[in-house]
Protein backbone atom coordinates (compact mmCIF):
# COMPACT_ATOMS: atom_id res chain seq x y z
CA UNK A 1 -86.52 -39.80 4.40
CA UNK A 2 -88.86 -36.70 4.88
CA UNK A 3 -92.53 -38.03 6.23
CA UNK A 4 -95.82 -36.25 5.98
CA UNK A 5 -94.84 -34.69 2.74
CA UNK A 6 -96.41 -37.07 0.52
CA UNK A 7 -99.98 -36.35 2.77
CA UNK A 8 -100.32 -32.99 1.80
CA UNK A 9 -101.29 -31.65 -1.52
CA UNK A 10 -100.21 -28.11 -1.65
CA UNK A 11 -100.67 -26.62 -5.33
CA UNK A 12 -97.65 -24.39 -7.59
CA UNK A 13 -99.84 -21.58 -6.52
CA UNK A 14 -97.06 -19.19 -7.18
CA UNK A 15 -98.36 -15.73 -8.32
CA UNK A 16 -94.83 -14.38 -8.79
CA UNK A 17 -91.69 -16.79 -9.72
CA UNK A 18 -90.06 -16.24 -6.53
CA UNK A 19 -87.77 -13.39 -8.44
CA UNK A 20 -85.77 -13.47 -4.77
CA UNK A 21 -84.12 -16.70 -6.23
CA UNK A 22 -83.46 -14.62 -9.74
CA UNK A 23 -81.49 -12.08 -7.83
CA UNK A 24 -78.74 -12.43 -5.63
CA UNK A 25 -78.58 -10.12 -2.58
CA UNK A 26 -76.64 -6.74 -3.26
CA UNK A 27 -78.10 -6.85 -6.65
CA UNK A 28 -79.62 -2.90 -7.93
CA UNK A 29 -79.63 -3.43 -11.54
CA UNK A 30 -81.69 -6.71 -12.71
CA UNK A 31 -80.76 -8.10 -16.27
CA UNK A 32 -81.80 -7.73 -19.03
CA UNK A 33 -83.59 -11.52 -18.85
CA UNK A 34 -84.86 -10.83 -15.19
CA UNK A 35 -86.27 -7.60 -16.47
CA UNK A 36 -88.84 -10.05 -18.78
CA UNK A 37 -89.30 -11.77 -16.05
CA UNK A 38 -90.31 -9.88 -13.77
CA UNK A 39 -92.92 -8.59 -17.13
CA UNK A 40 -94.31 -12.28 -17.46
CA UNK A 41 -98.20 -12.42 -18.35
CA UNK A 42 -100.14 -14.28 -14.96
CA UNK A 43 -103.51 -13.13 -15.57
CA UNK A 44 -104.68 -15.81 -18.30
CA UNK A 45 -107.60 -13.08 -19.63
CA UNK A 46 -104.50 -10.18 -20.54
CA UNK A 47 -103.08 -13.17 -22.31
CA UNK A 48 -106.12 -13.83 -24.51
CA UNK A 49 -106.13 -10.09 -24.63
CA UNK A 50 -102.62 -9.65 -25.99
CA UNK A 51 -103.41 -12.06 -28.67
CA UNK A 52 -106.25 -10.84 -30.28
CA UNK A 53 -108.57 -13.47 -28.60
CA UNK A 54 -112.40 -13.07 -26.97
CA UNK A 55 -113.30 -14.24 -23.91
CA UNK A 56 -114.20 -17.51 -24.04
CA UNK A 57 -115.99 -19.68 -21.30
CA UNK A 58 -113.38 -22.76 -21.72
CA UNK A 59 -110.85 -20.00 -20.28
CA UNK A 60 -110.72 -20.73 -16.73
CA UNK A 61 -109.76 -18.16 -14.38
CA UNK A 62 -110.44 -20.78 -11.60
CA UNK A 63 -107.99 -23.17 -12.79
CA UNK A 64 -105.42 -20.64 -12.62
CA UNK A 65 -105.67 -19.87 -9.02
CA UNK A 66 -104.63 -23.18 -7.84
CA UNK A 67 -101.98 -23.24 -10.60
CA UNK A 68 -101.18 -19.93 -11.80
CA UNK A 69 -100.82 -18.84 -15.10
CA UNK A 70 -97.29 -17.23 -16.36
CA UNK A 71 -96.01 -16.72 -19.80
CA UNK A 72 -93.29 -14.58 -20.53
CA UNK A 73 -93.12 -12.21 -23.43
CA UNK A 74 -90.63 -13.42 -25.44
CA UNK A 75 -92.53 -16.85 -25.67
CA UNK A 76 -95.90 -14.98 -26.10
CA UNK A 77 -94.02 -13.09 -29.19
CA UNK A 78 -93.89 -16.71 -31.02
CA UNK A 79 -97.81 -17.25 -30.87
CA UNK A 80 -100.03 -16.89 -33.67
CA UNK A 81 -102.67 -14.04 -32.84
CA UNK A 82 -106.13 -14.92 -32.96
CA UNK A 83 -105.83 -18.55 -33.08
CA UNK A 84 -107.11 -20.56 -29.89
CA UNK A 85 -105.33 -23.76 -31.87
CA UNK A 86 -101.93 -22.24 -31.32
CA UNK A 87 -99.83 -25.16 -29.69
CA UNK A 88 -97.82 -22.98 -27.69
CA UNK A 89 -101.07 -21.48 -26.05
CA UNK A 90 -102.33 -24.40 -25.29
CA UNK A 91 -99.88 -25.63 -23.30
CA UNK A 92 -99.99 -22.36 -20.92
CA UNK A 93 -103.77 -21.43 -21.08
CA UNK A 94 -105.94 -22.35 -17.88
CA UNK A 95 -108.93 -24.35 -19.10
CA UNK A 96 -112.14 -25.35 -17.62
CA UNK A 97 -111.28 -29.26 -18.12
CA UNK A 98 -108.61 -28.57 -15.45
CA UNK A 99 -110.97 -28.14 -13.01
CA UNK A 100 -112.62 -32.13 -13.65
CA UNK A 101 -111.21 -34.77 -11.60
CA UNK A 102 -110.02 -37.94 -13.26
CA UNK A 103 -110.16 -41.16 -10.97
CA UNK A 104 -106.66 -42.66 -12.25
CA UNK A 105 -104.73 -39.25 -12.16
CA UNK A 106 -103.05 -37.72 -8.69
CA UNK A 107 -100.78 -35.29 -7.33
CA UNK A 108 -97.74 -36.78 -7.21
CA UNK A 109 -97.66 -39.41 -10.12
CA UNK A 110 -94.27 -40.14 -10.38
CA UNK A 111 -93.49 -40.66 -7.04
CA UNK A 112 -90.99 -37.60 -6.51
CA UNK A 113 -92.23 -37.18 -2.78
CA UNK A 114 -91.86 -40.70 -1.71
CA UNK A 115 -88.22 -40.35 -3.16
CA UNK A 116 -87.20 -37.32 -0.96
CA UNK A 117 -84.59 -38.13 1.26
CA UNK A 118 -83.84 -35.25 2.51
CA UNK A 119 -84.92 -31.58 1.45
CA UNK A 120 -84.64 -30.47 -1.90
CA UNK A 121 -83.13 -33.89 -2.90
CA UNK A 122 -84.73 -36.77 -4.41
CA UNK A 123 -82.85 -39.73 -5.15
CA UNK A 124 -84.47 -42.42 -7.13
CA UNK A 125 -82.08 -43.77 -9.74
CA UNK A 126 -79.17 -45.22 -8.82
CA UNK A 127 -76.19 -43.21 -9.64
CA UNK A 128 -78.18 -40.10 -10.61
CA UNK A 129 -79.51 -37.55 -7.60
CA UNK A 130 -82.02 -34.51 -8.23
CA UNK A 131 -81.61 -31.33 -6.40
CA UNK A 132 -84.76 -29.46 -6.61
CA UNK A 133 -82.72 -25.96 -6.59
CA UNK A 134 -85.76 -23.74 -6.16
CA UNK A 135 -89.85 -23.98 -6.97
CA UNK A 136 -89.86 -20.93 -9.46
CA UNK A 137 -89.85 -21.65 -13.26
CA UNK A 138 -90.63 -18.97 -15.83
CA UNK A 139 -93.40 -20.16 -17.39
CA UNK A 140 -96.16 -22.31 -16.18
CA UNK A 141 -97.11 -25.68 -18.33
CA UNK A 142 -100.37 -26.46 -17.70
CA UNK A 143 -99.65 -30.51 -17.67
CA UNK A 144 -96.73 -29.70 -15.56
CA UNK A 145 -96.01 -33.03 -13.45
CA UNK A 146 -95.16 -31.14 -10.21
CA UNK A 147 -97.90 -28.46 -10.31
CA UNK A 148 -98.69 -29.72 -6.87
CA UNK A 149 -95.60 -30.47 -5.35
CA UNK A 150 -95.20 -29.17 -2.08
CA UNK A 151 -92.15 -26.91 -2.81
CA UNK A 152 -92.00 -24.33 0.51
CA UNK A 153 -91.86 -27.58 2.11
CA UNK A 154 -89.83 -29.90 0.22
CA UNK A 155 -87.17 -27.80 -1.50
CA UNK A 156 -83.84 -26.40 0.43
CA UNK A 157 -84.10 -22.78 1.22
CA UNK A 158 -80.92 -20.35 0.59
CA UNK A 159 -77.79 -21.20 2.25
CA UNK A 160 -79.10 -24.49 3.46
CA UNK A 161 -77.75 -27.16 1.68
CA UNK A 162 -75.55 -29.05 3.97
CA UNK A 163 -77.77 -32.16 4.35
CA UNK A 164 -77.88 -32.13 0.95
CA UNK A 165 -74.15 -32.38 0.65
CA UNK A 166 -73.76 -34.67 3.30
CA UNK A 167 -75.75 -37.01 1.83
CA UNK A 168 -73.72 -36.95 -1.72
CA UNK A 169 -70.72 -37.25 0.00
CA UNK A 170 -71.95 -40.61 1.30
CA UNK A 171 -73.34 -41.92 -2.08
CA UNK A 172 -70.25 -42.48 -3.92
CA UNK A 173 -72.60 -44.63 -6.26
CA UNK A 174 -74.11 -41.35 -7.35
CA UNK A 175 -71.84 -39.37 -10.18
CA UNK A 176 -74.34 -37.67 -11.74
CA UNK A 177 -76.52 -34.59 -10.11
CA UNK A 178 -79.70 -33.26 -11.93
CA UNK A 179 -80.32 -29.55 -11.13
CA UNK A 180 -84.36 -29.30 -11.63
CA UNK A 181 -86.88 -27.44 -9.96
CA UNK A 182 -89.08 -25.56 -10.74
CA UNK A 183 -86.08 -24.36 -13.04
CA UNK A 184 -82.93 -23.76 -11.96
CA UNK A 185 -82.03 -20.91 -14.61
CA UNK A 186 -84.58 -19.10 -12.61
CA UNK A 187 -81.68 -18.80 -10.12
CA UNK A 188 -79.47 -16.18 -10.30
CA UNK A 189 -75.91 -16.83 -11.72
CA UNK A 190 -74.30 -16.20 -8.17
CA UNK A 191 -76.90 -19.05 -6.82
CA UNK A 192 -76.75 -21.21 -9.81
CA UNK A 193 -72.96 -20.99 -9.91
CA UNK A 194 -72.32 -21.32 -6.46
CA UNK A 195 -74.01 -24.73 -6.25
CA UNK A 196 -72.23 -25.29 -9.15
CA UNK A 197 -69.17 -24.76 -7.69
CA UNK A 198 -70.10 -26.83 -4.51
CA UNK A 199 -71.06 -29.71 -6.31
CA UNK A 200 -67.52 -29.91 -7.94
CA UNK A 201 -65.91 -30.28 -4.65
CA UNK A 202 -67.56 -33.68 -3.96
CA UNK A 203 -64.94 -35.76 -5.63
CA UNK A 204 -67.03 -39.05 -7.17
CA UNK A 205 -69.19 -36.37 -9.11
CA UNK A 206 -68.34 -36.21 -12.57
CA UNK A 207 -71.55 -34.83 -14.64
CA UNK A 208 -73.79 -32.19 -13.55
CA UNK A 209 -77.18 -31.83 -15.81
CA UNK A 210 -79.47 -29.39 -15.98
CA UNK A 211 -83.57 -29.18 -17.06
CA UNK A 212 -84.47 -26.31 -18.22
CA UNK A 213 -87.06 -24.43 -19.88
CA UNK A 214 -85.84 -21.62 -19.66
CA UNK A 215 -83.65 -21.15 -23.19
CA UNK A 216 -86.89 -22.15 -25.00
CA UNK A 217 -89.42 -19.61 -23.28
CA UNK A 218 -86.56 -17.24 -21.97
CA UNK A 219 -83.79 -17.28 -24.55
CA UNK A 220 -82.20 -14.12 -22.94
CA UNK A 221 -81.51 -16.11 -20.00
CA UNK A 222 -78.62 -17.39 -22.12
CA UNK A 223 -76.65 -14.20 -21.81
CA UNK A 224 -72.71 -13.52 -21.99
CA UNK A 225 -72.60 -14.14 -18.04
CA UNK A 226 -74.32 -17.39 -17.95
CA UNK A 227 -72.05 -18.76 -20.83
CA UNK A 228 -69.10 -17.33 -18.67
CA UNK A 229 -70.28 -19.35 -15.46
CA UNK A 230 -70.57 -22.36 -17.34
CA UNK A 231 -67.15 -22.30 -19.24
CA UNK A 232 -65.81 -21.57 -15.68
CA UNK A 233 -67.09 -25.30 -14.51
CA UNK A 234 -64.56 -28.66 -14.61
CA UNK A 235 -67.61 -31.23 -13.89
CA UNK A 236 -68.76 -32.02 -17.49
CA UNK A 237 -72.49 -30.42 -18.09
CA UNK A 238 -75.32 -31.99 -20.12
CA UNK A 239 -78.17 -29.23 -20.48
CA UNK A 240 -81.54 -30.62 -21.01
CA UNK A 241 -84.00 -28.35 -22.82
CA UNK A 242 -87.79 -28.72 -23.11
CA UNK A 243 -89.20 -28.01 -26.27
CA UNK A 244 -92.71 -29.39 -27.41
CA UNK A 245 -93.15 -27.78 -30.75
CA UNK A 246 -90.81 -26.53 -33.56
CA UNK A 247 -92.57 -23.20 -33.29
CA UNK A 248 -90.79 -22.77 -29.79
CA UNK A 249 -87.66 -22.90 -31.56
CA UNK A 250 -88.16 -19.95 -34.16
CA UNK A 251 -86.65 -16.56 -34.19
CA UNK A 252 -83.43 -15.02 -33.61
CA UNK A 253 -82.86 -14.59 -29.91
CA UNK A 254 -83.39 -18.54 -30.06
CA UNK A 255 -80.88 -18.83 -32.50
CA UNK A 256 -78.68 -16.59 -29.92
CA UNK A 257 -78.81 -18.78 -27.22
CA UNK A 258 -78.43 -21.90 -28.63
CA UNK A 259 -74.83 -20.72 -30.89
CA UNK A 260 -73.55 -19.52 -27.39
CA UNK A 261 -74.24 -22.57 -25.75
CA UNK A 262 -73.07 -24.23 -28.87
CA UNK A 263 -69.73 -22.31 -27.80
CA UNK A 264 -69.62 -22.88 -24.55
CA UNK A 265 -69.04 -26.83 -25.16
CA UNK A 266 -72.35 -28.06 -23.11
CA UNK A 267 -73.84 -30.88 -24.30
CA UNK A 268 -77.31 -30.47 -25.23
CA UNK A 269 -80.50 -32.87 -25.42
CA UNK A 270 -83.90 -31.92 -25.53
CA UNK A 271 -87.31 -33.74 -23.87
CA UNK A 272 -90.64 -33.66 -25.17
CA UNK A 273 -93.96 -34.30 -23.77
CA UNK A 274 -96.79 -35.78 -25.78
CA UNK A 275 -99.25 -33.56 -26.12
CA UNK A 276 -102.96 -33.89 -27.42
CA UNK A 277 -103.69 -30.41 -29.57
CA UNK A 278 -99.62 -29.62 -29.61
CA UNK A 279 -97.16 -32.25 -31.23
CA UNK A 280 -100.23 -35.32 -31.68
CA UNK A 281 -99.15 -35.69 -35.57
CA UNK A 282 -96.31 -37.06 -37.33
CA UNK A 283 -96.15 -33.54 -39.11
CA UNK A 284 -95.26 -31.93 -35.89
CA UNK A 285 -92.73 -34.84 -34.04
CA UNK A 286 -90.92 -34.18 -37.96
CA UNK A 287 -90.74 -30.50 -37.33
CA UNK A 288 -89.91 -30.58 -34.14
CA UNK A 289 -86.52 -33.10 -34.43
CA UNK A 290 -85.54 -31.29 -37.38
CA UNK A 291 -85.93 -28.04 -35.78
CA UNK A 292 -83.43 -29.36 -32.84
CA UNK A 293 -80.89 -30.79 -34.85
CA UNK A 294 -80.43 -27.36 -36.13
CA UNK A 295 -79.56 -25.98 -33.67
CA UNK A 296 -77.21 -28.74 -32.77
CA UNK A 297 -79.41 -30.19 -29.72
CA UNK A 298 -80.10 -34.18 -30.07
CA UNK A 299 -83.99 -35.14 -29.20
CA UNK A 300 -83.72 -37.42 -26.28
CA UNK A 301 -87.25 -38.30 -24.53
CA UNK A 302 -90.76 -38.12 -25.62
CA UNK A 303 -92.53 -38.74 -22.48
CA UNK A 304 -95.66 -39.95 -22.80
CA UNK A 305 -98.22 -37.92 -20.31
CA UNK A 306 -97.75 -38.07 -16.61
CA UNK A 307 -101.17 -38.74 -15.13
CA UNK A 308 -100.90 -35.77 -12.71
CA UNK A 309 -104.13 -34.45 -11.98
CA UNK A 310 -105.74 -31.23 -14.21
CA UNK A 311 -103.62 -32.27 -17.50
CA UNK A 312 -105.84 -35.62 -18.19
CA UNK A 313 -107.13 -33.42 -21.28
CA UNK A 314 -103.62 -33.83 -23.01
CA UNK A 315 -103.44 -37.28 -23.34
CA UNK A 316 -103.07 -39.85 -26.10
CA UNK A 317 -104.24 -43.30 -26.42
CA UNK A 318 -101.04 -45.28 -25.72
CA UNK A 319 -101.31 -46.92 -28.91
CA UNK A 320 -101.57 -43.86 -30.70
CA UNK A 321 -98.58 -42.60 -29.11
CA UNK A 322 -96.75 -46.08 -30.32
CA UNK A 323 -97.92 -45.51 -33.82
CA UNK A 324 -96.75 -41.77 -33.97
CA UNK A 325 -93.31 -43.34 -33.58
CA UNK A 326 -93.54 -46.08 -36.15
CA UNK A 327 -94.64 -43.57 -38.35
CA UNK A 328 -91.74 -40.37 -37.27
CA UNK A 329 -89.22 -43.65 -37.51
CA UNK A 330 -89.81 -44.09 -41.22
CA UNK A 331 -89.48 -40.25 -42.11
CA UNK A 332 -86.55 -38.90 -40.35
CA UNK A 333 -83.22 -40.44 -39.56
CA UNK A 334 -82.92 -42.64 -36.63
CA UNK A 335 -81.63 -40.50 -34.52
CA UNK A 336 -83.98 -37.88 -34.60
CA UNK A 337 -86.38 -40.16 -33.42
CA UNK A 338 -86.58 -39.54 -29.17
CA UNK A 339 -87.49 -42.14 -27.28
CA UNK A 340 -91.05 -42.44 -26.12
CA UNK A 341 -91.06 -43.34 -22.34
CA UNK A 342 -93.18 -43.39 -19.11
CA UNK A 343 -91.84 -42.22 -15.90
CA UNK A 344 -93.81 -44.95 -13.12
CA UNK A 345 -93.25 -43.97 -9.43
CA UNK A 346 -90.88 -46.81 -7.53
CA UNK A 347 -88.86 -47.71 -10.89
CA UNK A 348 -85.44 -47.98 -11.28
CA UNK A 349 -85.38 -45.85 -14.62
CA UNK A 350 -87.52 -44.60 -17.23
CA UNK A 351 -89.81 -47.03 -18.78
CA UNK A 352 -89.42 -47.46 -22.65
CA UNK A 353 -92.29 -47.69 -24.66
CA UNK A 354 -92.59 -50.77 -27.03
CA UNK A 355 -93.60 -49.37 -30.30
CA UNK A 356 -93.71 -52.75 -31.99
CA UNK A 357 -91.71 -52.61 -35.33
C-alpha cells in the first residue's frame, strides 16, 4: 500500500493534457485527433467568447486555476451559442460556487487513494483492478471525482509498470482490469496498445474495460488505427463511455465513431452522472437512453453525485434522484433505464439506489 498519498491534496491543475502521453516517441506527424487536441479551449473567458457569451461574474477564472478548464472543439461545436443554460457548458465552465467549501464534501470521496496498492493501481473490488494509465483526459468535467487526485504521484510513469504486473500476476482472483485515468484514449495507440498487449500475457485475465470520454468529446479519437488495435486484442473488451446528455451524442463524426466501434465487436455501455442544470428531468434521462440505444451502446450507471469538493452545486436531493427513476421507468423500456448508484469509499461494489416501486 502507498502511504502519505491520501495526506496530500494536490489539484488536476493540468494546463496542457500531458500530450507526451498522446504521442509516442519517434512520432513527427500528430493525428488528425491529437491535432484537436492539442487546439482544446483552457482559458474559460475564450470559451464564453467562442460562444457568443458576455462576461459574466459567476465565470470564475479562479476556479480554473486549481482545476483547469479544457474543452475541445469538436465538443464546443455541439453547444448552443449564446445560451449560459446549455448542459454541455455547464458541465465544463469554471464557476464561482466552485470556489465555496461544503463541510460534507472532500478530496478524495470515494476512497481511490486509500485503495492504491501500488502506483497507478487501485484495487478495491474483488476480481476487478484499475490501472490509472495516465492523469490527462481531454476535457475537464467540472464535478470530476478525481479533480484532486494526486496523479504525478500516484499514477505509473512510462515504462514503469512492473509492480503493477507483479501484483496481477499474484491476484488470480482478479480477471477483469479497468483502464481509467484521467483517460486512457489520451494515450497514444503504441502506449494504449502496448499495455494492452501486456495485460493479455497474464493468463487469469479475461476482460479488459475501458472509461472513456473520449468518443463523446473527441469522436476522432475513434480513427481507423484505434479500431485496428482493438480488433488486434484476444482479451474480450467492454468500452465504457460517458455521456450526460443526448446533445453529446449528435452529429456525424459521433455517428462515425460509434458504427466503427460497432464493427470492431467491443462491447459498449455508457455511465451517467446526475447532474443539477444538465440531465435533472425525466425529459432529458428519456433523451439521453434513447439517444444511446441508437447507437447500439446499453445505459449502464447513473451515478448519483460524488461529494468531491467544488461540484456540491450539481447535486440532487436523493429523493429527487429516486423519483427521476420511477418516473424514466414508466416511459422507456426497462432496459434503458441505468441504474442509479453511489460509489462509498471502503465498499465492496457500487451501492444501488432504492427507488421504491
Amino acid at each position: 500500500m502507498i502511504t502519505g498519498i491520501a495526506q496530500k491534496n494536490q489539484t488536476k491543475n493540468l494546463t496542457f493534457p500531458l500530450f507526451s502521453d498522446a504521442i509516442p516517441s519517434g512520432c513527427d506527424m500528430p493525428s488528425a485527433w491529437q491535432r484537436q487536441l492539442a487546439n482544446a479551449v483552457r482559458d474559460p473567458l475564450e470559451l464564453i467568447r467562442l460562444l457568443e457569451l458576455p462576461p459574466a461574474p459567476w465565470v470564475s477564472r479562479e476556479a480554473a486555476q486549481s482545476f483547469s478548464t479544457l474543452v475541445t472543439q469538436s465538443y464546443l461545436a455541439r453547444m448552443r451559442k449564446a445560451d449560459w443554460s446549455d448542459p454541455l457548458l455547464r458541465q465544463v465552465l469554471p464557476l464561482t460556487e466552485e470556489l465555496i467549501s461544503i463541510a460534507d464534501y472532500g478530496v478524495d470521496p470515494v476512497g481511490d487513494q486509500h485503495a492504491l496498492v501500488s502506483e497507478g493501481v487501485l484495487h478495491k473490488y474483488y476480481n476487478r483492478v484499475l490501472l490509472v494509465t495516465t492523469g490527462a483526459c481531454a476535457i475537464h468535467c467540472r464535478y470530476c471525482f478525481r479533480r484532486h487526485f494526486p496523479y504525478s504521484e500516484a499514477t505509473a510513469s512510462r515504462n514503469h509498470w512492473q509492480a503493477a504486473w507483479d501484483y496481477l500476476a499474484a491476484h488470480p482472483e482478479v480477471d477483469e482490469v479497468i483502464l481509467s485515468g484521467g483517460d486512457p484514449l489520451v494515450l497514444s495507440d503504441q502506449r494504449l496498445f502496448d499495455l494492452c498487449h501486456k495485460l493479455e500475457t497474464i493468463k487469469h485475465l479475461k476482460r479488459i474495460r475501458i472509461h472513456s470520454r473520449l468518443p463523446i468529446v473527441l469522436p476522432e479519437r475513434i480513427d481507423e488505427s484505434f479500431i485496428n488495435g482493438l480488433q488486434a486484442l484476444q482479451l474480450q473488451l467492454v468500452l465504457v463511455v460517458h455521456a450526460n446528455h443526448a446533445q453529446e451524442l449528435e452529429g456525424e463524426a459521433i455517428a462515425t465513431a460509434f458504427q466503427r466501434l460497432r464493427r470492431s465487436g467491443v462491447i459498449l455501455l455508457n455511465q451517467s452522472v446526475l447532474l443539477r442544470g444538465v440531465n435533472d428531468s425525466v425529459v432529458a434521462l428519456k433523451a439521453l437512453s434513447e439517444a444511446l440505444i441508437a447507437h447500439s451502446i446499453l445505459p449502464y450507471y447513473l451515478h448519483y453525485l460524488d461529494k468531491v469538493q467544488g461540484a456540491a452545486h450539481f447535486a440532487l436531493p436523493l429523493v429527487e434522484a429516486q423519483q427521476l427513476i420511477r418516473q424514466l421507468r414508466s416511459q422507456i423500456s426497462g432496459y434503458l433505464v441505468p441504474e442509479l448508484v453511489v460509489e462509498e469509499a471502503g465498499k465492496p461494489a457500487k451501492t444501488p439506489i432504492p427507488t421504491g416501486d
